[in-house]
C-alpha atoms as a PDB file:
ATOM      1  CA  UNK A   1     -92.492-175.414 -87.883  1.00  0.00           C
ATOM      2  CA  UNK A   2     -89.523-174.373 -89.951  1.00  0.00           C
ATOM      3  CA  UNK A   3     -86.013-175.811 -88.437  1.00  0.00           C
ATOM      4  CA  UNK A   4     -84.787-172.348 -87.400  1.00  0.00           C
ATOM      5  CA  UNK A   5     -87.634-171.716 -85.254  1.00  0.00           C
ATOM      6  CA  UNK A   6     -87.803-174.963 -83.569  1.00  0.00           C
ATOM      7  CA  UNK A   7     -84.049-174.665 -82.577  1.00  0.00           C
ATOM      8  CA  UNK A   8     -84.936-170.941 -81.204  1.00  0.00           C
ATOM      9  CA  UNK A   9     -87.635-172.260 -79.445  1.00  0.00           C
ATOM     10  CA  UNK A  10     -85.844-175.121 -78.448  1.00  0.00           C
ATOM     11  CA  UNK A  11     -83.116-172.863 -76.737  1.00  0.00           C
ATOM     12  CA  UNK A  12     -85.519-170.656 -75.534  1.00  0.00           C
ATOM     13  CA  UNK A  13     -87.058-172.918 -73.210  1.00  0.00           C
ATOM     14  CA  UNK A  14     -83.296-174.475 -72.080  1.00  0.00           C
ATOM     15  CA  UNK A  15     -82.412-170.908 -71.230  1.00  0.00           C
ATOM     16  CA  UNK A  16     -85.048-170.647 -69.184  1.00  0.00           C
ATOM     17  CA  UNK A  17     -84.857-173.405 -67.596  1.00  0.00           C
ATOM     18  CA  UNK A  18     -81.822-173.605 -66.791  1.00  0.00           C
ATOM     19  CA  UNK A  19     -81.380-169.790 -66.183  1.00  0.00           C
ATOM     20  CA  UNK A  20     -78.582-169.622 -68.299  1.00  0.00           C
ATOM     21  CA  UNK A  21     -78.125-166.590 -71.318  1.00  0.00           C
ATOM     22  CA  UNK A  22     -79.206-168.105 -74.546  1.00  0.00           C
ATOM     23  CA  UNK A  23     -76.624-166.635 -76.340  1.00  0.00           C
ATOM     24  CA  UNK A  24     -74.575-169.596 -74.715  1.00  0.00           C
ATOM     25  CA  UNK A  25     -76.195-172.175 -76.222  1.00  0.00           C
ATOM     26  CA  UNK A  26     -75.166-173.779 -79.279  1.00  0.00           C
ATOM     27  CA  UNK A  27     -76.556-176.651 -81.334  1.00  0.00           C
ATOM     28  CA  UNK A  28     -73.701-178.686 -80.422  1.00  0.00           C
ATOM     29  CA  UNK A  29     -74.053-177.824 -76.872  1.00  0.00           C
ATOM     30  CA  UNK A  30     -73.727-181.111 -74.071  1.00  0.00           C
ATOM     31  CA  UNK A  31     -76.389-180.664 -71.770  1.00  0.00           C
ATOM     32  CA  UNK A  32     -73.581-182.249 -69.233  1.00  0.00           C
ATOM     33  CA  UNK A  33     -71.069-180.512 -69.864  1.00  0.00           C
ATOM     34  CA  UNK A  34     -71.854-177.270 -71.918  1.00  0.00           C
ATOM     35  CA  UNK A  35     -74.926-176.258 -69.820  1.00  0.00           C
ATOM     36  CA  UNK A  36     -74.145-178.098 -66.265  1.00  0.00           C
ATOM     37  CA  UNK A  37     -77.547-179.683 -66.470  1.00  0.00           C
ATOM     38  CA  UNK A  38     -78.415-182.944 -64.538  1.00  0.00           C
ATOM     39  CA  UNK A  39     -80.297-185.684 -64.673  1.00  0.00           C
ATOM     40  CA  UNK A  40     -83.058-183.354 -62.691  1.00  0.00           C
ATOM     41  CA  UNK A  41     -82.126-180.529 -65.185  1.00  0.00           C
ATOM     42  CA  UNK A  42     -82.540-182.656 -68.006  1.00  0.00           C
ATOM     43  CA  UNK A  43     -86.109-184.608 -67.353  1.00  0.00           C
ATOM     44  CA  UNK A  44     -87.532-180.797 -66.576  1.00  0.00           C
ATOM     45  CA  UNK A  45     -86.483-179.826 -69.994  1.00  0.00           C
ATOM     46  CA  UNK A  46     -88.006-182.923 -70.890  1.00  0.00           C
ATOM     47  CA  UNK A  47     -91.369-182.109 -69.618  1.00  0.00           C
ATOM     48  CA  UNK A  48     -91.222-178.578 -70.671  1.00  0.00           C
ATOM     49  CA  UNK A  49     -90.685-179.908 -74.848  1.00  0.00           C
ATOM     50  CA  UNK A  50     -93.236-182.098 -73.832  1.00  0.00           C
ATOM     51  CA  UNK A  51     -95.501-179.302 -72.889  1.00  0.00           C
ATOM     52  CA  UNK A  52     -94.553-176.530 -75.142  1.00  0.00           C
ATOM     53  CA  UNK A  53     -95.107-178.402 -78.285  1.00  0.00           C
ATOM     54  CA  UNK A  54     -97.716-181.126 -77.120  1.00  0.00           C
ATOM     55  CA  UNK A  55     -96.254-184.274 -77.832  1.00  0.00           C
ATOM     56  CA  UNK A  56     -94.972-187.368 -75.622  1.00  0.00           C
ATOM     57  CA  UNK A  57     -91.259-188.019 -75.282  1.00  0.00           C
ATOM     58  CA  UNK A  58     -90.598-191.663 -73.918  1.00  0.00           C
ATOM     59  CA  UNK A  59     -88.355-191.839 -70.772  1.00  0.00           C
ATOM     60  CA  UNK A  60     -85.480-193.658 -72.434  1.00  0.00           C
ATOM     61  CA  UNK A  61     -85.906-191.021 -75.303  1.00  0.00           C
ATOM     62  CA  UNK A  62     -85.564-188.550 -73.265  1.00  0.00           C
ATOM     63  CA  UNK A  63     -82.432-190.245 -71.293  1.00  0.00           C
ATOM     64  CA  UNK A  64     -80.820-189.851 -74.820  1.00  0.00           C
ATOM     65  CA  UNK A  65     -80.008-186.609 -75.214  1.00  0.00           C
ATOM     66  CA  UNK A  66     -76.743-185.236 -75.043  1.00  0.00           C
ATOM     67  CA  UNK A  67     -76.691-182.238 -77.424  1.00  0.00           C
ATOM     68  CA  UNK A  68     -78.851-179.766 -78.327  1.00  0.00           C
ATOM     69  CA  UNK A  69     -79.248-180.676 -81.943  1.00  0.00           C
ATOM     70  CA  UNK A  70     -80.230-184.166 -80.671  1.00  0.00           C
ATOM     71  CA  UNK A  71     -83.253-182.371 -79.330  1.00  0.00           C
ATOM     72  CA  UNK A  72     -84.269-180.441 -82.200  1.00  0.00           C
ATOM     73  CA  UNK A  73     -83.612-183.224 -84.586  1.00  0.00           C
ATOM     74  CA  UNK A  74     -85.903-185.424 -82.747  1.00  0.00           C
ATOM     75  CA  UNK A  75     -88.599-182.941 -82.347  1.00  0.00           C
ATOM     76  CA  UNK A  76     -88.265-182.134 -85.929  1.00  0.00           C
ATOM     77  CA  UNK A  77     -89.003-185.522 -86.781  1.00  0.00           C
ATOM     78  CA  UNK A  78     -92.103-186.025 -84.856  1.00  0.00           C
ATOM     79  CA  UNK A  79     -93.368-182.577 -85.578  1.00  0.00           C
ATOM     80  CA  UNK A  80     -93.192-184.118 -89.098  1.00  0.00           C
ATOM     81  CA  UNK A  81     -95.698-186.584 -88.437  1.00  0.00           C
END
């Protein structure tokens, strides 16, 4: 999947999830404090990347993300695989 996509897709799914307008979100977004998400927030999203691109995101992997990009970057990588 080319990078632009997987950030679209990527954004997609956070604006869903967090019922939010896409058009908000940015690659340097916080998930704290950008897009008010919590530590509830934040392991839903988990499960949804998880889902939506079939792959297995360890627990203190997905603890780790703060931005956006740090998403994408790390679902680039294993996509890559």
């Amino acid at each position: 999947m080319e990078r632009n996509a997987l950030e679209d897709k990527v954004k997609a799914i956070i604006a869903e999830k967090l019922a939010i307008d896409e058009d908000s979100i940015t690659m340097q977004s916080s998930f704290v404090n950008d897009l008010k998400a919590d530590s509830m927030d934040i392991l839903d999203l988990v499960s949804a990347f998880e889902e939506e691109f079939d792959i297995t995101i360890p627990d203190e992997k997905g603890r780790s993300f703060e931005t956006v990009e740090d998403v994408v970057d790390y679902l680039e990588m294993l996509l890559k695989k």
